[in-house]
N, C-alpha and C. Protein backbone atom coordinates (compact mmCIF):
# COMPACT_ATOMS: atom_id res chain seq x y z
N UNK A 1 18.31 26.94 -7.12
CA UNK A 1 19.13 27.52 -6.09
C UNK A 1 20.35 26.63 -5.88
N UNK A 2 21.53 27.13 -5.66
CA UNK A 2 22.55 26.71 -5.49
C UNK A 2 23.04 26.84 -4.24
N UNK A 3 23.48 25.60 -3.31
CA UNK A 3 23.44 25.79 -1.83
C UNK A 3 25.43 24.96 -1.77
N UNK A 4 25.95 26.01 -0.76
CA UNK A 4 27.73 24.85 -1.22
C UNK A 4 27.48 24.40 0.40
N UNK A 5 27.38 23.22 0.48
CA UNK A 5 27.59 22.29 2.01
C UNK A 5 28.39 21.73 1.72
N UNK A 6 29.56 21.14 3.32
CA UNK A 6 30.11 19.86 3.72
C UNK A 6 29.46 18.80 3.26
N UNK A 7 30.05 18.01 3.02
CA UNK A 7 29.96 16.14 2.72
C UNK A 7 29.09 15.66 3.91
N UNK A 8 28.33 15.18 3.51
CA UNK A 8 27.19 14.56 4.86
C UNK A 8 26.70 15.31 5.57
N UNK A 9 26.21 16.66 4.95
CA UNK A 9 25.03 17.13 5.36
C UNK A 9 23.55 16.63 5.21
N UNK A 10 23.16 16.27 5.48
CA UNK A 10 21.70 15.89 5.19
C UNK A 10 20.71 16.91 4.83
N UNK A 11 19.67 16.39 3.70
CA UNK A 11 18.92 17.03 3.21
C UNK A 11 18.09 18.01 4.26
N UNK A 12 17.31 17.11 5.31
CA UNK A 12 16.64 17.85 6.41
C UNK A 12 17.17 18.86 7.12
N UNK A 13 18.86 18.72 7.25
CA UNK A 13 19.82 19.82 8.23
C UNK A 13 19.94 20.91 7.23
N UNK A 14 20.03 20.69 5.86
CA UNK A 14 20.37 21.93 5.50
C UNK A 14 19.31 22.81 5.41
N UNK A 15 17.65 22.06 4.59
CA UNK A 15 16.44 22.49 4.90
C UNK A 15 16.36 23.53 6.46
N UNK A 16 16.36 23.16 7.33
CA UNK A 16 15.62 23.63 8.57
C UNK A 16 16.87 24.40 9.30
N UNK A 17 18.02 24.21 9.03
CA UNK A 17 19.50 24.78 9.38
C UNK A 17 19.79 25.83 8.83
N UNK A 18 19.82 25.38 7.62
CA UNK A 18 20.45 26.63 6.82
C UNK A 18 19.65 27.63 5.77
N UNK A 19 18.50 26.80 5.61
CA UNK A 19 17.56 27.57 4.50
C UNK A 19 16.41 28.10 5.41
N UNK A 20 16.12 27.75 6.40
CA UNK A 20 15.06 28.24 7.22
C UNK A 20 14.00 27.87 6.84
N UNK A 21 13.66 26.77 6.02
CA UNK A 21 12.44 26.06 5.42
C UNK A 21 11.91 24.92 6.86
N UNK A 22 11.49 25.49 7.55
CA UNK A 22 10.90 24.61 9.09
C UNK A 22 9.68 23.47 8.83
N UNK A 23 8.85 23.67 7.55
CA UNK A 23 8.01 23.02 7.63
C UNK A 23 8.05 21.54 7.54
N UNK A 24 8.98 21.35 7.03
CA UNK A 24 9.65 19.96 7.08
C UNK A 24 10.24 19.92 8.51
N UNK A 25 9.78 18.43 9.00
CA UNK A 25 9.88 18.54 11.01
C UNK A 25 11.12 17.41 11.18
N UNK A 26 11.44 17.11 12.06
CA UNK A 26 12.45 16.63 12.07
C UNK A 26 12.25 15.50 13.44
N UNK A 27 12.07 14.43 13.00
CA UNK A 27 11.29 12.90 13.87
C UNK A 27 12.23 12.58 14.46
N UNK A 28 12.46 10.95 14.34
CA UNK A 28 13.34 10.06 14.27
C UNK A 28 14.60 10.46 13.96
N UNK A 29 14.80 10.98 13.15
CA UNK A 29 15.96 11.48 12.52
C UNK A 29 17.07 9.80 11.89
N UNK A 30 16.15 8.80 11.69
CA UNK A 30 17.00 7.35 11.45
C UNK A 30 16.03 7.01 10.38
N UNK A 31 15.02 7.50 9.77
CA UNK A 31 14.38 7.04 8.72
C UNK A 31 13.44 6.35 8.87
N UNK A 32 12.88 6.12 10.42
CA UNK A 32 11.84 5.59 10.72
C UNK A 32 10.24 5.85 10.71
N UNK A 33 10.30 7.10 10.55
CA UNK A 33 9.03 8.02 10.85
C UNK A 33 8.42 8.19 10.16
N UNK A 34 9.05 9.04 8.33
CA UNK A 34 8.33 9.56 7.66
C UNK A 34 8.18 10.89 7.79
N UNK A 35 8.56 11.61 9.31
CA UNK A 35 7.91 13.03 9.10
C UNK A 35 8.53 14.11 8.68
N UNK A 36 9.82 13.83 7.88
CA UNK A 36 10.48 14.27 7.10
C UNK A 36 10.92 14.14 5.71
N UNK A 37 9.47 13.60 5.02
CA UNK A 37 9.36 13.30 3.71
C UNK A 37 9.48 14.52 2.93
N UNK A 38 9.86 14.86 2.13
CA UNK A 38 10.10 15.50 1.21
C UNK A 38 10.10 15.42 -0.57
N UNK A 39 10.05 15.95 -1.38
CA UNK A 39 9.95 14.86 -2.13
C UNK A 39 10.95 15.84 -3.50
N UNK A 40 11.71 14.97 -4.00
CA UNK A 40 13.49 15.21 -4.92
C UNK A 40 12.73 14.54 -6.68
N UNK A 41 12.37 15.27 -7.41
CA UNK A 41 11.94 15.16 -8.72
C UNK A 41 10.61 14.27 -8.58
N UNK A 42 9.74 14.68 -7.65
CA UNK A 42 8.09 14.24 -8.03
C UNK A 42 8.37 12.66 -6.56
N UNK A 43 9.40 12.69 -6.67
CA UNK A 43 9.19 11.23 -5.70
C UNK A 43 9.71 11.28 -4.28
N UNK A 44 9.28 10.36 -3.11
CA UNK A 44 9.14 10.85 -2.11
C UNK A 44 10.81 10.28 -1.55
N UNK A 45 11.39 11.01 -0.67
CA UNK A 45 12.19 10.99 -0.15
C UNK A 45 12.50 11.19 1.64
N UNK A 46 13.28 10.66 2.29
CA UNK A 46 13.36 10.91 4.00
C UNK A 46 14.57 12.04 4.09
N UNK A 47 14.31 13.21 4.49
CA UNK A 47 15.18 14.15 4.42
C UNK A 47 15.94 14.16 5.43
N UNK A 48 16.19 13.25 5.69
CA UNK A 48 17.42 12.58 7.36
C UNK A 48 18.23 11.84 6.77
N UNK A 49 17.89 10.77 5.59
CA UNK A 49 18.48 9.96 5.35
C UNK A 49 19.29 10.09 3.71
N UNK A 50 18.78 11.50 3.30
CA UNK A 50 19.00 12.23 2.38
C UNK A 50 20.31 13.04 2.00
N UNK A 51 21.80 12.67 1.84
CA UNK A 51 22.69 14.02 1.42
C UNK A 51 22.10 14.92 0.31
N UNK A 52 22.70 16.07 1.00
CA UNK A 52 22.74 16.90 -0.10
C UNK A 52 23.65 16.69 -1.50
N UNK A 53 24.68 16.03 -1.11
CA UNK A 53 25.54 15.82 -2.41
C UNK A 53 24.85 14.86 -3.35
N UNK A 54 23.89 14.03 -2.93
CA UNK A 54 22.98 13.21 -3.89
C UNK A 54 22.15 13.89 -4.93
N UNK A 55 22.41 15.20 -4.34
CA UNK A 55 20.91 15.93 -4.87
C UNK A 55 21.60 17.30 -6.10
N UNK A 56 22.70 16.95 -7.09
CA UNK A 56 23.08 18.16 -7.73
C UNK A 56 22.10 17.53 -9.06
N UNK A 57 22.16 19.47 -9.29
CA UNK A 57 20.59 19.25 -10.40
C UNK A 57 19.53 18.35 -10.14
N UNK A 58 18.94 18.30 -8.91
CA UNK A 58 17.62 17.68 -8.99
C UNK A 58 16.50 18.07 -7.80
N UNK A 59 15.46 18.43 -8.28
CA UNK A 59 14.63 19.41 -7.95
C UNK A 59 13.66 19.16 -6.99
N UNK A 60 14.18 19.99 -5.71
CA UNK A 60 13.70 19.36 -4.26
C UNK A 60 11.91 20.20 -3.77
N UNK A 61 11.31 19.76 -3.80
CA UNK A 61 10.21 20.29 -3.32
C UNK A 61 9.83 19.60 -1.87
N UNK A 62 9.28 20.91 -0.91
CA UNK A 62 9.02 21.07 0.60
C UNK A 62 7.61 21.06 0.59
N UNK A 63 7.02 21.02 1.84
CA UNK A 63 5.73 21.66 2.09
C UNK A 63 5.44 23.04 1.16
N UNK A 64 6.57 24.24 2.09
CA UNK A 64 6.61 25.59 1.48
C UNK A 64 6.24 24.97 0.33
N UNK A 65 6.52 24.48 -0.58
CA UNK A 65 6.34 24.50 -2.17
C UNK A 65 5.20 23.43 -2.58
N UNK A 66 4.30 23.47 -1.71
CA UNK A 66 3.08 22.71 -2.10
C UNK A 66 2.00 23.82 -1.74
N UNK A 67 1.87 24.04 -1.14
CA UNK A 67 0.84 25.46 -0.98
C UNK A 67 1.43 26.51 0.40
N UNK A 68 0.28 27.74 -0.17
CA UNK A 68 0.68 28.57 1.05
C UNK A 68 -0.88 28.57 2.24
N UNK A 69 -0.34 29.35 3.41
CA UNK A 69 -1.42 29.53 3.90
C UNK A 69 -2.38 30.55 3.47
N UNK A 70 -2.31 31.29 2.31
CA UNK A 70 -3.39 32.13 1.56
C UNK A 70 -3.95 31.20 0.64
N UNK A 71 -3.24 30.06 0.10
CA UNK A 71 -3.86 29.75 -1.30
C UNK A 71 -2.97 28.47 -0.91
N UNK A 72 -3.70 27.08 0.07
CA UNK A 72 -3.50 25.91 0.29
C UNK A 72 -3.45 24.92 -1.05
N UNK A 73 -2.67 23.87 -1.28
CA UNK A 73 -3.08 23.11 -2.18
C UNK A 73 -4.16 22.40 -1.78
N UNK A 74 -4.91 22.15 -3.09
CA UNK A 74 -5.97 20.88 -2.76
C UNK A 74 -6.05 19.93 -1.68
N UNK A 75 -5.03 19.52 -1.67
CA UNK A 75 -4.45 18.22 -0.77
C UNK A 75 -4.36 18.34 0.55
N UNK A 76 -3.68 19.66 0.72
CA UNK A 76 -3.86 20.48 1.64
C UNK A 76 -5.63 20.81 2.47
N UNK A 77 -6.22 21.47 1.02
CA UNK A 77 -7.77 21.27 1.94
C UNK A 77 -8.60 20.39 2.12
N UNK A 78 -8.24 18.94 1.71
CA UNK A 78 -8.81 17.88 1.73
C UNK A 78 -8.49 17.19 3.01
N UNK A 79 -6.99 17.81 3.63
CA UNK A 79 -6.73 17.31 4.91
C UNK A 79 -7.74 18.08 5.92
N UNK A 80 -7.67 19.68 5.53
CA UNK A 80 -8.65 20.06 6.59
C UNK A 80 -10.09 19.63 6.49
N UNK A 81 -10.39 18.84 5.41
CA UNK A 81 -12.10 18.76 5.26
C UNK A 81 -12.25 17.30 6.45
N UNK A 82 -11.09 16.21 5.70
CA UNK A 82 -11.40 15.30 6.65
C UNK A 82 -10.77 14.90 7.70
N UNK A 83 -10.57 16.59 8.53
CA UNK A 83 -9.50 15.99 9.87
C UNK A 83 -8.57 15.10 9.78
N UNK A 84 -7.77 15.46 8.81
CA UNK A 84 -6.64 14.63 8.30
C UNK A 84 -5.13 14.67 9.71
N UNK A 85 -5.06 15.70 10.32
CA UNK A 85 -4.42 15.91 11.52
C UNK A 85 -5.04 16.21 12.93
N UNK A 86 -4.08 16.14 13.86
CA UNK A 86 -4.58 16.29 14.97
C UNK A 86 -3.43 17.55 15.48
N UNK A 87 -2.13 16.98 15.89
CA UNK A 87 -1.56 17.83 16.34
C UNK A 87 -0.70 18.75 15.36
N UNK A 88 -0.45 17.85 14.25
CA UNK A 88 -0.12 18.56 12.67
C UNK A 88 1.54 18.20 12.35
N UNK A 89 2.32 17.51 13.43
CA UNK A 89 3.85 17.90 13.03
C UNK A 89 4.14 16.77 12.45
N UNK A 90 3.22 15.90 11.85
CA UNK A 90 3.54 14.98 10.64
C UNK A 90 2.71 14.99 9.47
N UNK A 91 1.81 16.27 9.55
CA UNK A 91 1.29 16.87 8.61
C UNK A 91 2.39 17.18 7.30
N UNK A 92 3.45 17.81 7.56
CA UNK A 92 3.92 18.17 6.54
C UNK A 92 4.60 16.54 5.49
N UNK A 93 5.27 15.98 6.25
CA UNK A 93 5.54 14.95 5.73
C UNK A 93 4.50 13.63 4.90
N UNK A 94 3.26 13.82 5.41
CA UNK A 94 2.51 12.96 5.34
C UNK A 94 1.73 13.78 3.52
N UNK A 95 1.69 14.89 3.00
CA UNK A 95 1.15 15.40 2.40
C UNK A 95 2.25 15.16 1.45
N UNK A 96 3.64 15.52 1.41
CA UNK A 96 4.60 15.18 0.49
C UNK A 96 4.43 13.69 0.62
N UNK A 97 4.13 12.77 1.15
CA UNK A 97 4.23 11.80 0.70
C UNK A 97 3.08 10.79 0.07
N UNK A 98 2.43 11.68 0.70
CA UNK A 98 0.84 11.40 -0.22
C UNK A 98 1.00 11.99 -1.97
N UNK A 99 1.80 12.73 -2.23
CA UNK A 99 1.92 13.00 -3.45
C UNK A 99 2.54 12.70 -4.34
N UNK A 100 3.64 12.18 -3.56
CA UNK A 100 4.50 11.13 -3.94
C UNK A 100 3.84 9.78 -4.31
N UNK A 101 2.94 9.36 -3.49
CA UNK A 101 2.28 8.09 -3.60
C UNK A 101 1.40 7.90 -4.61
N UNK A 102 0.90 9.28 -5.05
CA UNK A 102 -0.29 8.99 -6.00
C UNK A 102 0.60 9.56 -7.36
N UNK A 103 1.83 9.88 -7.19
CA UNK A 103 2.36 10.03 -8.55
C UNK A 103 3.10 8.03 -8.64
N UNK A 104 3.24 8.15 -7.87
CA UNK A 104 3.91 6.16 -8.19
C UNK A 104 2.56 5.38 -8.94
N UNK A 105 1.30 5.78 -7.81
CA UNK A 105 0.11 5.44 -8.58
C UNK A 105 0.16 5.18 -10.01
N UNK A 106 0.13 6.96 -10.54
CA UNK A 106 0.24 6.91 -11.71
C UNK A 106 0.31 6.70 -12.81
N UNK A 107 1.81 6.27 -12.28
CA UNK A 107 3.48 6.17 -13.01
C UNK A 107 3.49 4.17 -13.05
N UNK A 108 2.46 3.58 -11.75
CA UNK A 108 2.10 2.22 -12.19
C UNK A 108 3.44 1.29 -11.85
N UNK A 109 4.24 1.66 -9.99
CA UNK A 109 4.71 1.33 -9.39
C UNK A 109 4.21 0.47 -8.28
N UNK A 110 4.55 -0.80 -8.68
CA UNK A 110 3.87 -1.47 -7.83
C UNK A 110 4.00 -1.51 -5.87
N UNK A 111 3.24 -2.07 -5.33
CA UNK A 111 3.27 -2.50 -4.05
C UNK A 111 3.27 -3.38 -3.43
N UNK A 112 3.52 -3.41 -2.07
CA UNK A 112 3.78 -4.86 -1.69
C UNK A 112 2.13 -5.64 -1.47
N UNK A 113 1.13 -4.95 -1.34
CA UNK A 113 -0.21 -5.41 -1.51
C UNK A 113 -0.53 -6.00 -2.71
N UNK A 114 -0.06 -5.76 -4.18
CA UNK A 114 -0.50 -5.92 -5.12
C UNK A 114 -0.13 -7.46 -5.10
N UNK A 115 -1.42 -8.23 -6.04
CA UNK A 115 -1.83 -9.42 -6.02
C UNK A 115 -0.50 -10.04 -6.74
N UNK A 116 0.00 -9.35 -7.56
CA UNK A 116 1.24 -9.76 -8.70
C UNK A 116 2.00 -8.71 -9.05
N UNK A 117 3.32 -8.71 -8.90
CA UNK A 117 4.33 -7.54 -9.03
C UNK A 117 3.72 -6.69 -10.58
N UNK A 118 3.45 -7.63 -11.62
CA UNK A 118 2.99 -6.99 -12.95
C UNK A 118 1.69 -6.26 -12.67
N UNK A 119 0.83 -6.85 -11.87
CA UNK A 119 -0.60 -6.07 -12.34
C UNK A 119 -0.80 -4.47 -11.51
N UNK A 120 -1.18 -3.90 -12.42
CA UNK A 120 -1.60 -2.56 -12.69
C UNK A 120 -2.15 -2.24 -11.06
N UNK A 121 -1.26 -1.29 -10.83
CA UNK A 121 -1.68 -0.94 -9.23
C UNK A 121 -3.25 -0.20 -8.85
N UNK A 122 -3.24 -0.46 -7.93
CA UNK A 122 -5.13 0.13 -7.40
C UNK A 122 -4.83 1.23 -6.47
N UNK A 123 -6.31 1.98 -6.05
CA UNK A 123 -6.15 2.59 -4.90
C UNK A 123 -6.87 2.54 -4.25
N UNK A 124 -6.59 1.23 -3.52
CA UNK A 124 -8.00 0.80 -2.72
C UNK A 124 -7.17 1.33 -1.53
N UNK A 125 -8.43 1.39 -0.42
CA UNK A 125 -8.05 2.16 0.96
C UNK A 125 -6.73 1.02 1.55
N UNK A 126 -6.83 -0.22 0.90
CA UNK A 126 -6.17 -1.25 1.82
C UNK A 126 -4.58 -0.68 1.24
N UNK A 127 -4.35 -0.62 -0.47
CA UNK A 127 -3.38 -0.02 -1.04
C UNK A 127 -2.27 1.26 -0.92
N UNK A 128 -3.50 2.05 -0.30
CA UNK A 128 -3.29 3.83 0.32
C UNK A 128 -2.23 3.28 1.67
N UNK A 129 -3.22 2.57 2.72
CA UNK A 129 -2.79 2.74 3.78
C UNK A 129 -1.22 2.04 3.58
N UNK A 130 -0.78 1.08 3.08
CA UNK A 130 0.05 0.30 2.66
C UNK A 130 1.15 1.35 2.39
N UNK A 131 1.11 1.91 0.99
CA UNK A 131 2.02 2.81 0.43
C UNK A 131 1.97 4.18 1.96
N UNK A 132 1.25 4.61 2.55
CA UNK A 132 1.82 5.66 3.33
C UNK A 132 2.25 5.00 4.76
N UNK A 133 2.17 3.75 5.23
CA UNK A 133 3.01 2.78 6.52
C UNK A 133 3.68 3.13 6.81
N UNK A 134 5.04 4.35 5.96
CA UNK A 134 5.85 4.86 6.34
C UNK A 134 6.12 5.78 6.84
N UNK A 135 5.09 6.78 7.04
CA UNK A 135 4.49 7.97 7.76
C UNK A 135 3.55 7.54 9.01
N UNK A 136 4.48 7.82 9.90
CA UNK A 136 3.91 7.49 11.42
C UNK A 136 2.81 8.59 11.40
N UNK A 137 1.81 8.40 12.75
CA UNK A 137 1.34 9.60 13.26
C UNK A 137 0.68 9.11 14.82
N UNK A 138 1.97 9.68 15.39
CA UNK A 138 1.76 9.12 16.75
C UNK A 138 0.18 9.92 17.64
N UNK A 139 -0.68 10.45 16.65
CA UNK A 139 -1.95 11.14 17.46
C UNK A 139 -2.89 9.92 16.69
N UNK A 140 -2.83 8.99 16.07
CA UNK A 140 -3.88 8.14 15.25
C UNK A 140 -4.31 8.53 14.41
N UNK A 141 -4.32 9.52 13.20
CA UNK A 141 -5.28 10.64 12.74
C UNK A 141 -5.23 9.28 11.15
N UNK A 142 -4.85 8.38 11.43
CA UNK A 142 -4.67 7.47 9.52
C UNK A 142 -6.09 7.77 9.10
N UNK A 143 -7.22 7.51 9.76
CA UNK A 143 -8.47 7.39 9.03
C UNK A 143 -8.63 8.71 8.16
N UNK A 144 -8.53 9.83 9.19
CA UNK A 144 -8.81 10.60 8.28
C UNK A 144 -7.11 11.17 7.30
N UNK A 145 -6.53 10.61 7.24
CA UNK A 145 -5.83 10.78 6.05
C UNK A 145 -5.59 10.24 5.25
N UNK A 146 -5.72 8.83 5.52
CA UNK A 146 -6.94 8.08 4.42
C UNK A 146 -7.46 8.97 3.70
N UNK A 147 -8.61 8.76 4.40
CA UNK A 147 -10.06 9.92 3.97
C UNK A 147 -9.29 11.18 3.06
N UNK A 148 -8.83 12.05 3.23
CA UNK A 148 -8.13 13.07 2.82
C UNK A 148 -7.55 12.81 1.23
N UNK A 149 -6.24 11.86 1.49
CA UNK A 149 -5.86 11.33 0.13
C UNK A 149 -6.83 10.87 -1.15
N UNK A 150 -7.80 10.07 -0.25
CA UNK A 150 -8.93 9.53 -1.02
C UNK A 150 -9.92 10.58 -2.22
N UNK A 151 -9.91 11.49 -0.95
CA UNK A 151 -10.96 12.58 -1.41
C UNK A 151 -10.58 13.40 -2.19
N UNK A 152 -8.93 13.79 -2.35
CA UNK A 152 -7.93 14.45 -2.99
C UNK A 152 -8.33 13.91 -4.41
N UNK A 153 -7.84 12.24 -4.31
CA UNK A 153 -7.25 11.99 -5.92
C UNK A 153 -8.83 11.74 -6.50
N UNK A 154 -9.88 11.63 -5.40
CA UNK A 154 -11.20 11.41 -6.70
C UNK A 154 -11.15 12.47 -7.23
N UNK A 155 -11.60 13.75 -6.63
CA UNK A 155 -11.45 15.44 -6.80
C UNK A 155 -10.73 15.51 -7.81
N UNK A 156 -9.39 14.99 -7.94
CA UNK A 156 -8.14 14.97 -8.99
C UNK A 156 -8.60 14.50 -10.28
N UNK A 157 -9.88 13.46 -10.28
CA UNK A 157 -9.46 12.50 -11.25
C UNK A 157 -8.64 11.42 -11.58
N UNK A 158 -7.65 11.63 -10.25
CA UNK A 158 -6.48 10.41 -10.20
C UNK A 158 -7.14 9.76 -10.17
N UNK A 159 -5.96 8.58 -9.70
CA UNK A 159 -6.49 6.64 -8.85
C UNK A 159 -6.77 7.32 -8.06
N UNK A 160 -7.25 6.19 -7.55
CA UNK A 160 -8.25 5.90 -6.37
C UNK A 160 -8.92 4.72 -6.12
């Protein structure tokens, strides 16, 4: 899709402004939160802190584009198995960035936990919580989204 914006529009304003894509929420709006993660070719991004002019040819995926409410992604029902939310409006962000996280996994991007910038990253719960720090959730719900991610990437076959 081809969208023509002003210079310093932000990714999140044009999302929820102009495309009517709401599921992406809109926090902090300074890059503090997380609850406007989104994620721009597989990796996670703050859609506040995001232009659109950064983004020609490169391929933005939302909530909308992780599952629907007929046919949830995995990740998606792994949040509802382990009460991964409470009130939900950092739900959306927290799931793009959980996917983001376990593609860095992967991909064998290190963290600031890891024992040595070289060695081969883990996904220990201490690792998880680390890589998602950046996704607030002012109801407490981390354990179970922990739990959630966890339960996701065994299910997956990912790390873990």
């Amino acid at each position: 899709m081809e969208v023509a914006v002003e210079a310093g529009v932000s990714l999140l304003d044009l999302l929820r402004e102009r495309l009517d894509l709401t599921g992406t929420k809109k926090g902090c709006n300074q890059g503090a939160c997380g609850v406007c993660t989104v994620l721009v070719d597989g990796r996670r991004v703050l859609g506040c802190l995001t232009l659109v002019a950064q983004l020609d040819a490169r391929e933005v995926t939302t909530i909308e584009g992780v599952g629907t409410p007929e046919q949830p992604h995995d990740l998606q029902r792994a949040f509802i198995g382990a009460d991964g939310f409470q009130c939900g409006y950092c739900t959306s962000g927290q799931i793009c960035s959980a996917l983001g996280m376990l593609r860095e996994l992967a991909d064998g991007v290190p963290s600031a936990v890891a024992e040595h910038v070289a060695a081969q990253p883990g996904s220990s719960e201490l690792e998880m919580r680390e890589r998602m720090s950046g996704n607030l959730c002012r109801c407490g719900a981390y354990n179970g989204i922990v739990d959630a991610i966890a339960a996701y990437a065994d299910a997956a076959g990912g790390h873990r």
